[in-house]
PDB file of N, CA and C in Angstrom:
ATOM      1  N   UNK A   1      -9.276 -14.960  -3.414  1.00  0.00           N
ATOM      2  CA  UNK A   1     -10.289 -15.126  -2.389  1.00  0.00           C
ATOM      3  C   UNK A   1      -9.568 -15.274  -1.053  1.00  0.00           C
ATOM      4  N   UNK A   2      -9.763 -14.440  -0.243  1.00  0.00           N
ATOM      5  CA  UNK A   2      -9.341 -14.698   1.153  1.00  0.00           C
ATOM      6  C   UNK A   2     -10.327 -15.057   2.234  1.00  0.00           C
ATOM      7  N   UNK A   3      -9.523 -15.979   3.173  1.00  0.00           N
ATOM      8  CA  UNK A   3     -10.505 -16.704   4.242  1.00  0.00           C
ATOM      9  C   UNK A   3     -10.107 -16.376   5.429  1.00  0.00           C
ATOM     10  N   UNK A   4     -10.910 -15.696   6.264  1.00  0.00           N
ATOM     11  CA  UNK A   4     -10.792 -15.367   7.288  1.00  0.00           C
ATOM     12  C   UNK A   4     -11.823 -16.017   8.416  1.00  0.00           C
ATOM     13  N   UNK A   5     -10.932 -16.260   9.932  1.00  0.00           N
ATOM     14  CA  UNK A   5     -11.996 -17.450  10.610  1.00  0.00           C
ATOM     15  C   UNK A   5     -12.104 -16.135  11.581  1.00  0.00           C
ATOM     16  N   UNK A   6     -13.530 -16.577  11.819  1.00  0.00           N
ATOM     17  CA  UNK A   6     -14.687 -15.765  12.586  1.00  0.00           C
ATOM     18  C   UNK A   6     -14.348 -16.282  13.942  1.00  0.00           C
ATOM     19  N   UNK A   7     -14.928 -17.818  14.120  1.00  0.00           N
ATOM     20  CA  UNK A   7     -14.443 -18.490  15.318  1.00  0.00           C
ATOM     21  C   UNK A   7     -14.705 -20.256  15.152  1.00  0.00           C
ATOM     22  N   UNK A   8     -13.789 -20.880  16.228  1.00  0.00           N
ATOM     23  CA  UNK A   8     -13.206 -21.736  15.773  1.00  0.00           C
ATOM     24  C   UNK A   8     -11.483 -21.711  16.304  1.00  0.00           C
ATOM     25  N   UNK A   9     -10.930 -22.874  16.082  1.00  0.00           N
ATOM     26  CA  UNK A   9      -9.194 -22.888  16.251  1.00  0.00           C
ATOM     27  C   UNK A   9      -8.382 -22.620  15.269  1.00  0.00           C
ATOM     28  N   UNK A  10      -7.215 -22.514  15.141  1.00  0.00           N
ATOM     29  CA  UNK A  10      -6.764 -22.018  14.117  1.00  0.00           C
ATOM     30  C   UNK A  10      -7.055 -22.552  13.020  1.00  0.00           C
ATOM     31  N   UNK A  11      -6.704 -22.099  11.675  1.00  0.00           N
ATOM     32  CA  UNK A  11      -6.384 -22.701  10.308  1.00  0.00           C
ATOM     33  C   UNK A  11      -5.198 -22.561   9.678  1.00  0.00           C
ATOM     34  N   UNK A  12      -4.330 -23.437   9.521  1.00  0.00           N
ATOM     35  CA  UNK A  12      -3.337 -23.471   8.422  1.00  0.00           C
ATOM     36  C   UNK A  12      -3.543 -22.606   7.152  1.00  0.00           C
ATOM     37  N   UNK A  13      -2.290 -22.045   6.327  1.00  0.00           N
ATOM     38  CA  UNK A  13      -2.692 -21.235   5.315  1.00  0.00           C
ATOM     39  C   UNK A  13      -3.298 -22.290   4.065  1.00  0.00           C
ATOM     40  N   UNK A  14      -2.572 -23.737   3.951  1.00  0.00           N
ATOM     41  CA  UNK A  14      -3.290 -24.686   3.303  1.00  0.00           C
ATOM     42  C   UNK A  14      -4.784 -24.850   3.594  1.00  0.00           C
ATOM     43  N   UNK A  15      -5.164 -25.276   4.660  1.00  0.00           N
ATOM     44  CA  UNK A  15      -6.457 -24.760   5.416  1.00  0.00           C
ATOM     45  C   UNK A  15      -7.443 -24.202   4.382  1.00  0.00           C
ATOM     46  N   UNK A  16      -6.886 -22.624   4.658  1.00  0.00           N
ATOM     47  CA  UNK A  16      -7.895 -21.870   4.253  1.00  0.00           C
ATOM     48  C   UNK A  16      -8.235 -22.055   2.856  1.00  0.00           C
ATOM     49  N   UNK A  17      -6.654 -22.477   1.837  1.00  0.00           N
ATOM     50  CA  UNK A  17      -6.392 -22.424   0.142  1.00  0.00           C
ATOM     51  C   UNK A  17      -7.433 -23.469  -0.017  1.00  0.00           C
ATOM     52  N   UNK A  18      -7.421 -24.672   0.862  1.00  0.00           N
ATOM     53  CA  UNK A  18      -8.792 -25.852   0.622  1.00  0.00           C
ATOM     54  C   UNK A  18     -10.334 -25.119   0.308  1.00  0.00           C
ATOM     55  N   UNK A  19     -10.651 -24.472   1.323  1.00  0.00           N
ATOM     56  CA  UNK A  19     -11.456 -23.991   2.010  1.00  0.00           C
ATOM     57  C   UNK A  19     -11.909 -23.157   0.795  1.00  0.00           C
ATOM     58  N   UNK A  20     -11.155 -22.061   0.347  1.00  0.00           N
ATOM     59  CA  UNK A  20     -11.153 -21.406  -0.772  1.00  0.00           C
ATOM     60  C   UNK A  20     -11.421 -21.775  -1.596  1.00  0.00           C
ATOM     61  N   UNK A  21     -10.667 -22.873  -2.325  1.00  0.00           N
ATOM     62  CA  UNK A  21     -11.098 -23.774  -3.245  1.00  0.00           C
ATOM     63  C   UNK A  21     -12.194 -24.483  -3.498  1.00  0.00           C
ATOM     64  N   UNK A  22     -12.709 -25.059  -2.450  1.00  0.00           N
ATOM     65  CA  UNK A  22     -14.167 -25.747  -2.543  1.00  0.00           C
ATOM     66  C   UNK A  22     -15.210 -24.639  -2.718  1.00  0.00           C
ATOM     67  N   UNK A  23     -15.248 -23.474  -1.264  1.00  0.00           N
ATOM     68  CA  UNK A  23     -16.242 -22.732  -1.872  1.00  0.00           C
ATOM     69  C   UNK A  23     -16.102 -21.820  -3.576  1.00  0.00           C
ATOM     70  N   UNK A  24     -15.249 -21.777  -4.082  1.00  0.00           N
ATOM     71  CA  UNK A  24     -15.012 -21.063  -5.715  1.00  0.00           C
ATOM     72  C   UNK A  24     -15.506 -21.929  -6.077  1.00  0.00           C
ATOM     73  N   UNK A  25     -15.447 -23.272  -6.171  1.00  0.00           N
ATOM     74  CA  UNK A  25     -16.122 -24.130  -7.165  1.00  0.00           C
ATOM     75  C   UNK A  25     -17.817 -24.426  -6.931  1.00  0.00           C
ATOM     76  N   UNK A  26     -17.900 -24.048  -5.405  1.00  0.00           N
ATOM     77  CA  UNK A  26     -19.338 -24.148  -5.158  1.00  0.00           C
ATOM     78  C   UNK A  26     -19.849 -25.112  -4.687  1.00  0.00           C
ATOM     79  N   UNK A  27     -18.946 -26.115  -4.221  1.00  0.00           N
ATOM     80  CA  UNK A  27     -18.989 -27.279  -3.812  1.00  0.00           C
ATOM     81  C   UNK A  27     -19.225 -27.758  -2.465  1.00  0.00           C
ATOM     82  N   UNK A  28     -19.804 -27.990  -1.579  1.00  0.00           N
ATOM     83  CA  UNK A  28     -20.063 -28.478  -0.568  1.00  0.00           C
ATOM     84  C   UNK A  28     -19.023 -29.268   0.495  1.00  0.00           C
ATOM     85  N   UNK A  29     -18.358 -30.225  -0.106  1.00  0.00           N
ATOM     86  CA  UNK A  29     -17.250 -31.063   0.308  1.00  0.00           C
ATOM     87  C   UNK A  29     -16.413 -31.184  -0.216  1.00  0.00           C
ATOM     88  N   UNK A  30     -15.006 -31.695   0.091  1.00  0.00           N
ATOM     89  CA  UNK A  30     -14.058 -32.032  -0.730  1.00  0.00           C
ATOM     90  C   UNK A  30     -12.761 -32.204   0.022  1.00  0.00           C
ATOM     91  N   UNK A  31     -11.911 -32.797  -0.487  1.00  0.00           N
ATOM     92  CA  UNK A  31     -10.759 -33.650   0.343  1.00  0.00           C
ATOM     93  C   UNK A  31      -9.379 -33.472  -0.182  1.00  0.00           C
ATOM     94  N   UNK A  32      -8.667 -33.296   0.570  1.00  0.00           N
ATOM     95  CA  UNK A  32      -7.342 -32.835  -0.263  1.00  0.00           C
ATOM     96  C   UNK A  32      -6.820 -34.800   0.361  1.00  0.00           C
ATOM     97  N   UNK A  33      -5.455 -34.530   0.543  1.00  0.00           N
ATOM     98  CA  UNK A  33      -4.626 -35.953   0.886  1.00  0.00           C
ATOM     99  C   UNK A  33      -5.058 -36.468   2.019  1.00  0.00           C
ATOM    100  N   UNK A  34      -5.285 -35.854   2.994  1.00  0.00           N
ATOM    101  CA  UNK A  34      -5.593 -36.731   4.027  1.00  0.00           C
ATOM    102  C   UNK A  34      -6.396 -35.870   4.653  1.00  0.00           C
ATOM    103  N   UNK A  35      -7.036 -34.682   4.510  1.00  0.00           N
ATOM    104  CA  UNK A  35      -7.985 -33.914   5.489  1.00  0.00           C
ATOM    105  C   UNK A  35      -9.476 -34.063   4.752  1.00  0.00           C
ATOM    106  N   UNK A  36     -10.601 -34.038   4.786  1.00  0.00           N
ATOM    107  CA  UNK A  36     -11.156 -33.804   4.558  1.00  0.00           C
ATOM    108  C   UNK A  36     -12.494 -32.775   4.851  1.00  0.00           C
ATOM    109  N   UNK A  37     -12.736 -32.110   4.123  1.00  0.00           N
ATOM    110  CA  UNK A  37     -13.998 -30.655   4.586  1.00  0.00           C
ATOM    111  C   UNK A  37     -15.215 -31.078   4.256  1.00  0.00           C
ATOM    112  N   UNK A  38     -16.015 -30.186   4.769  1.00  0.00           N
ATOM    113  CA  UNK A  38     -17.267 -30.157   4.610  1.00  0.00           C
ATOM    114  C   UNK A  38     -17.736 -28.369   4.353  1.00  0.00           C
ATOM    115  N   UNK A  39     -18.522 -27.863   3.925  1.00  0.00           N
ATOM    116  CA  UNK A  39     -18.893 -26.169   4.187  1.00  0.00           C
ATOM    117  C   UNK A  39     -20.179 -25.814   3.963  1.00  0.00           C
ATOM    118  N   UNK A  40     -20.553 -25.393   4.639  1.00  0.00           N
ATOM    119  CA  UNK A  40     -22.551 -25.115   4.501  1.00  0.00           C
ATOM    120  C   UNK A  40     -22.443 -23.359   4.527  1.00  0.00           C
ATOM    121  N   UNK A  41     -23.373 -23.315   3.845  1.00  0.00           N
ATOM    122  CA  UNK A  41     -23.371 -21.647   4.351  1.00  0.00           C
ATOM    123  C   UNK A  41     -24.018 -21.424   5.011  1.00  0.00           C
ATOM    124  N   UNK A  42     -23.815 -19.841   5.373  1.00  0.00           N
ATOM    125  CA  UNK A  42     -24.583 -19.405   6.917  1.00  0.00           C
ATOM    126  C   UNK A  42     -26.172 -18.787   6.297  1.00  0.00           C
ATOM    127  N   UNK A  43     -27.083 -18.567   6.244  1.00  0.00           N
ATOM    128  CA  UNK A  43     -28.186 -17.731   6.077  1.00  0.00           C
ATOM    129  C   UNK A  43     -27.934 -16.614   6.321  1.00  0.00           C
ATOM    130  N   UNK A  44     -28.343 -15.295   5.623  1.00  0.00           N
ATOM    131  CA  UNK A  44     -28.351 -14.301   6.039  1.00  0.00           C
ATOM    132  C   UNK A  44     -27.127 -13.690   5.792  1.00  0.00           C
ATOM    133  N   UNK A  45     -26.323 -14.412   6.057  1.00  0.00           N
ATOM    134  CA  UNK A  45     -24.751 -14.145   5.723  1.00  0.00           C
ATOM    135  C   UNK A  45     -23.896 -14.838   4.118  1.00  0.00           C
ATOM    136  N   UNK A  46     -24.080 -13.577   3.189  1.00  0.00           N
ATOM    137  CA  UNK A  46     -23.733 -14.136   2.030  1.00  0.00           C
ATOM    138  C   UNK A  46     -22.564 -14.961   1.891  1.00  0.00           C
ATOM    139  N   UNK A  47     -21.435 -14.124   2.791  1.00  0.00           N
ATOM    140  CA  UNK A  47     -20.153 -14.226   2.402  1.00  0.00           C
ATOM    141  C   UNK A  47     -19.665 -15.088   3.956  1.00  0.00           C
ATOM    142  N   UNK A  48     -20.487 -15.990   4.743  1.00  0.00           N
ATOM    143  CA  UNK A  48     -19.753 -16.568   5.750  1.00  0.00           C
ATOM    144  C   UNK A  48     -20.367 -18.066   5.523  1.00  0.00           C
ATOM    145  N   UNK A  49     -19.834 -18.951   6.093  1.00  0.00           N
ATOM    146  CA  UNK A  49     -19.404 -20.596   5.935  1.00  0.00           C
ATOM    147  C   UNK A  49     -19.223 -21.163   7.296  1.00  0.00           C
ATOM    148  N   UNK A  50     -19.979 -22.213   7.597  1.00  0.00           N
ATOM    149  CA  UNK A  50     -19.526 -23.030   8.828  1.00  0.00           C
ATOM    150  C   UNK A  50     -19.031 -24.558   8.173  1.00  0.00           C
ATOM    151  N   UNK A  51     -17.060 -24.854   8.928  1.00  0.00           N
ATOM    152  CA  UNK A  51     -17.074 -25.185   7.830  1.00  0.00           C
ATOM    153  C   UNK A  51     -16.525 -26.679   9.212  1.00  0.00           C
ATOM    154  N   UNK A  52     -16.179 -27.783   8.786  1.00  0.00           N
ATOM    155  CA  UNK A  52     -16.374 -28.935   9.241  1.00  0.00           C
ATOM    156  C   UNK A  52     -14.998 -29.612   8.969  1.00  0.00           C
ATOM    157  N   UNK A  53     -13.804 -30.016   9.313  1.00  0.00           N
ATOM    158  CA  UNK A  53     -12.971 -30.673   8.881  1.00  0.00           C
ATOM    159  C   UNK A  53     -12.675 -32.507   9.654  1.00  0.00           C
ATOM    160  N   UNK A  54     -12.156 -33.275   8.835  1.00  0.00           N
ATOM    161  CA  UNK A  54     -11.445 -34.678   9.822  1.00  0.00           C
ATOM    162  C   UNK A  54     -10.696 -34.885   9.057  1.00  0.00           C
ATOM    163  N   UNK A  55      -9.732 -35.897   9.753  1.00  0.00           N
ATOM    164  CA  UNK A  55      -8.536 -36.263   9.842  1.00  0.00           C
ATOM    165  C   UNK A  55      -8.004 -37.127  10.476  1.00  0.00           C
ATOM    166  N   UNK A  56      -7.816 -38.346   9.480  1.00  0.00           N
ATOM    167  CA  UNK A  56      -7.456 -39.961  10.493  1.00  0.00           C
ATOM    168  C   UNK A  56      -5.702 -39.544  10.695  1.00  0.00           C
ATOM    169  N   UNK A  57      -5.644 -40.149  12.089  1.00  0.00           N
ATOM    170  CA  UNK A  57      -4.331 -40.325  12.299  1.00  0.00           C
ATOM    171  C   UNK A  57      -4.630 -41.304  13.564  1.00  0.00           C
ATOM    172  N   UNK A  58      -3.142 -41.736  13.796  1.00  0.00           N
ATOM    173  CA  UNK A  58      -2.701 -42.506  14.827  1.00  0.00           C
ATOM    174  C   UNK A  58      -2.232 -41.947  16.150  1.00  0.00           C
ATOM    175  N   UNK A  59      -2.652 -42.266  16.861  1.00  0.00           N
ATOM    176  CA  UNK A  59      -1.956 -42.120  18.764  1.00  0.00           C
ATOM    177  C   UNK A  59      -0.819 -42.973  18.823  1.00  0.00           C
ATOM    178  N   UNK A  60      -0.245 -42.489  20.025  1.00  0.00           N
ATOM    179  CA  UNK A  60       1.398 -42.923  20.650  1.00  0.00           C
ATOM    180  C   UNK A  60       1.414 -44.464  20.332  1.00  0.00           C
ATOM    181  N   UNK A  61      -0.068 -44.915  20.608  1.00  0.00           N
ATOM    182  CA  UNK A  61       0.298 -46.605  20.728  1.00  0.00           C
ATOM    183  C   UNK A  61       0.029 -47.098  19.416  1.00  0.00           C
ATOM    184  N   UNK A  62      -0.306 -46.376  18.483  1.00  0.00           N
ATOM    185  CA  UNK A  62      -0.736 -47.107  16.965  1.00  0.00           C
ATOM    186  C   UNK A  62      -2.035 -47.126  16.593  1.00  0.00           C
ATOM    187  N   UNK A  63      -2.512 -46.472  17.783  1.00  0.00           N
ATOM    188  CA  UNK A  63      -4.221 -46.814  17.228  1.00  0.00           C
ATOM    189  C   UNK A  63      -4.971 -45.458  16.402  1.00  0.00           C
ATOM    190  N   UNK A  64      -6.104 -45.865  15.786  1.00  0.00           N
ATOM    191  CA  UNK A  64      -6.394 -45.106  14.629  1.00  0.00           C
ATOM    192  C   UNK A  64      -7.269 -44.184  15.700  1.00  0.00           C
ATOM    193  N   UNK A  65      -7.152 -42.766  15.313  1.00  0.00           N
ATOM    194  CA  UNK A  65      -7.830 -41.724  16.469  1.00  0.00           C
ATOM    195  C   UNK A  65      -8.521 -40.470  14.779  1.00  0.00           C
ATOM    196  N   UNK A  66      -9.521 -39.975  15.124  1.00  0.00           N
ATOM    197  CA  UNK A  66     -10.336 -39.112  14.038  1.00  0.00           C
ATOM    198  C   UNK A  66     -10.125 -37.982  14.694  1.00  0.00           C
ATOM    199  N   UNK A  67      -9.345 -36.798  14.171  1.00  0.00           N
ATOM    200  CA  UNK A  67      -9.350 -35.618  14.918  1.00  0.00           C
ATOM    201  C   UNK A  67     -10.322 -34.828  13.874  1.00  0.00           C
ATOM    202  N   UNK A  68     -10.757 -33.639  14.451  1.00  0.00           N
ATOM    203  CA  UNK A  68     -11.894 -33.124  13.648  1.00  0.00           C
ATOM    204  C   UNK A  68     -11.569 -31.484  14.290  1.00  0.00           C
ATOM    205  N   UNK A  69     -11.947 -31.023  13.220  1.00  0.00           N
ATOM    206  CA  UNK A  69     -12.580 -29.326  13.964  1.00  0.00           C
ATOM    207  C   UNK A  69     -14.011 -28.705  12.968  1.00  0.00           C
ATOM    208  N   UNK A  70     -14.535 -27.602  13.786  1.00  0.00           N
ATOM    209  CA  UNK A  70     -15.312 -26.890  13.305  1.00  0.00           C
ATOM    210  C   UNK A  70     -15.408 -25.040  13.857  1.00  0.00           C
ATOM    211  N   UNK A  71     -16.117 -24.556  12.825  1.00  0.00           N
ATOM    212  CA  UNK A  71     -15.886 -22.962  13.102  1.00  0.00           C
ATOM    213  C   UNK A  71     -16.428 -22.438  11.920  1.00  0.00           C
ATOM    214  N   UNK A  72     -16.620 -21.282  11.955  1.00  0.00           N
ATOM    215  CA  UNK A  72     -17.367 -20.309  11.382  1.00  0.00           C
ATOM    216  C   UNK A  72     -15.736 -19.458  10.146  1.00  0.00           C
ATOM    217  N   UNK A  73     -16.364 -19.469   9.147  1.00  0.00           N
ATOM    218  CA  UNK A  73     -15.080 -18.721   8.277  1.00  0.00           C
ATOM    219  C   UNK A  73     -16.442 -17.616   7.484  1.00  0.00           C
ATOM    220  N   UNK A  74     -15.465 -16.293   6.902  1.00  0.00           N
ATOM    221  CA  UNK A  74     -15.751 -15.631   6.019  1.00  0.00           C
ATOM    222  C   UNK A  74     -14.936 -15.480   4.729  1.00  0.00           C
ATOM    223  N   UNK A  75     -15.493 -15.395   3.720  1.00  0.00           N
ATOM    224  CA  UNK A  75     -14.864 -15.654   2.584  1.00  0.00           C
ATOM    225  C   UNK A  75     -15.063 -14.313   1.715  1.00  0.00           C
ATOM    226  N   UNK A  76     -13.859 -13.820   1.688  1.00  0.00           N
ATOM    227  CA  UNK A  76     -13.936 -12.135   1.023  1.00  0.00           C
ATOM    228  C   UNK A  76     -13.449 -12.344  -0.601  1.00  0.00           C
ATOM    229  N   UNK A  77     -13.928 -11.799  -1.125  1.00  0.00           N
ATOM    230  CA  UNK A  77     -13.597 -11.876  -2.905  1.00  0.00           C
ATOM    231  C   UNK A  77     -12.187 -11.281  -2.976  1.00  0.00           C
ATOM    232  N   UNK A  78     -11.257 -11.595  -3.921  1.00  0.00           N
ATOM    233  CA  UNK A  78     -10.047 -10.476  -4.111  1.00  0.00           C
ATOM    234  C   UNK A  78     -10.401  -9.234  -4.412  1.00  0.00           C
ATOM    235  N   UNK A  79      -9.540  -8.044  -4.085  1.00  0.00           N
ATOM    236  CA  UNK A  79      -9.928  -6.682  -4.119  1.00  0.00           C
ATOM    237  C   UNK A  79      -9.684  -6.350  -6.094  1.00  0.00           C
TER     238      UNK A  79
END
């Protein structure tokens, strides 16, 4: 299954293998070590996903900061 982003900021190739993974299983959410996703599908669009990520980490001074992204992916079957 390959994942390709529509739009949105980049994705890591781990990224996408998450991404991949949740939608094959059909699953809505799911969390690897420290990122966690979300993926809804689009209407109309069989094969596209708006998909939701966060991620606790720390700033320069120690404090706990939530980075997040979102974007549109398509998800192509293997050939």
């Amino acid at each position: 299954m390959a994942i390709r982003l529509i739009e949105g900021l980049h994705l890591t190739a781990t990224n996408k293998r998450h991404l991949a993974e949740i939608i094959r299983n059909g699953w809505t959410e799911g969390q690897s070590n420290r990122i966690a996703y979300t993926v809804t599908p689009v209407e109309d669009h069989p094969h596209r996903f708006r998909y939701h990520w966060r991620k606790r980490e720390s700033d320069d001074f120690g404090r706990p900061v939530l980075r997040e992204g979102r974007g549109l992916i398509e998800c192509l079957p293997d050939p």
